[in-house]
Protein backbone atom coordinates (compact mmCIF):
# COMPACT_ATOMS: atom_id res chain seq x y z
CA UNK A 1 -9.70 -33.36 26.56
CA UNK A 2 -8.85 -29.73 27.03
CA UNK A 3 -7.50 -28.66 30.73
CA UNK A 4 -8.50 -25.37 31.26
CA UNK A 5 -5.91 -23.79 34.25
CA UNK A 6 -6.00 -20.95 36.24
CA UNK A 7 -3.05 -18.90 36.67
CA UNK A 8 -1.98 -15.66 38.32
CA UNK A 9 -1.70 -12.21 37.24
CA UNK A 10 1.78 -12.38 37.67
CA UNK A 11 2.13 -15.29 35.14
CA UNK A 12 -0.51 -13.93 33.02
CA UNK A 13 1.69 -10.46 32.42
CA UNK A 14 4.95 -12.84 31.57
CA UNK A 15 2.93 -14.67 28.62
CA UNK A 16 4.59 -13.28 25.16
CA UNK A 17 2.22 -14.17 22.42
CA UNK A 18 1.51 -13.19 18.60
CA UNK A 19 4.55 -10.91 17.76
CA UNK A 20 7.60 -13.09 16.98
CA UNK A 21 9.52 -10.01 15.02
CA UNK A 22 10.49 -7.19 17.58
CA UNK A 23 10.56 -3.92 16.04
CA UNK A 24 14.38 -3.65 15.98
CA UNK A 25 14.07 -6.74 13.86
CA UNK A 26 11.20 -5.41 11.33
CA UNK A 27 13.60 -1.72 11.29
CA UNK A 28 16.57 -3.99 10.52
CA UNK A 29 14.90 -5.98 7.42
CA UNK A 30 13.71 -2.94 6.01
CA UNK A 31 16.96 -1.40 5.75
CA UNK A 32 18.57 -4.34 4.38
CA UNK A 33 15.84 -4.29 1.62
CA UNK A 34 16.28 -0.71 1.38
CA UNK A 35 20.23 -1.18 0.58
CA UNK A 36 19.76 -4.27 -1.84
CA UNK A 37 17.05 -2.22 -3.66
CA UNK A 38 19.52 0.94 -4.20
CA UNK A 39 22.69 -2.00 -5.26
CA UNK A 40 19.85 -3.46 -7.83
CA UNK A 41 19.26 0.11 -8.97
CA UNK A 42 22.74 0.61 -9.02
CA UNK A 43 23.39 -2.18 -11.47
CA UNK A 44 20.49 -2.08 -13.91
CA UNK A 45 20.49 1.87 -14.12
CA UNK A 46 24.38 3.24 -13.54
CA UNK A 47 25.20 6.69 -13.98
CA UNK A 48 28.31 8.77 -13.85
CA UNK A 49 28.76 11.19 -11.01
CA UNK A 50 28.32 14.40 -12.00
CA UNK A 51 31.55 16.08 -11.34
C-alpha cells in the first residue's frame, strides 16, 4: 500500500532529487579526461619541440 503524505513548503524546497553530479563535479571529470586524452596523445603521437 502506498502512503501518500502531505508535507510543507518548507520541506518540499529541502528535497534534492535527480542530479547526483554537481557541476563542479561534471567540470572536474572533464578535465581529467581532457588531461589523460592529451598524455594518450602524447604517447602514441610524440614530437620534438620545435626549438
Amino acid at each position: 500500500m502506498i502512503k501518500i503524505q502531505k508535507i510543507e513548503k518548507e520541506q518540499l524546497e529541502r528535497i534534492k532529487g535527480g542530479a547526483a553530479i554537481s557541476v563542479w563535479t561534471g567540470i572536474a571529470i572533464a578535465a581529467i579526461v581532457v588531461f589523460l586524452s592529451g598524455v594518450i596523445e602524447g604517447i602514441t603521437n610524440p614530437e620534438k619541440c620545435n626549438s
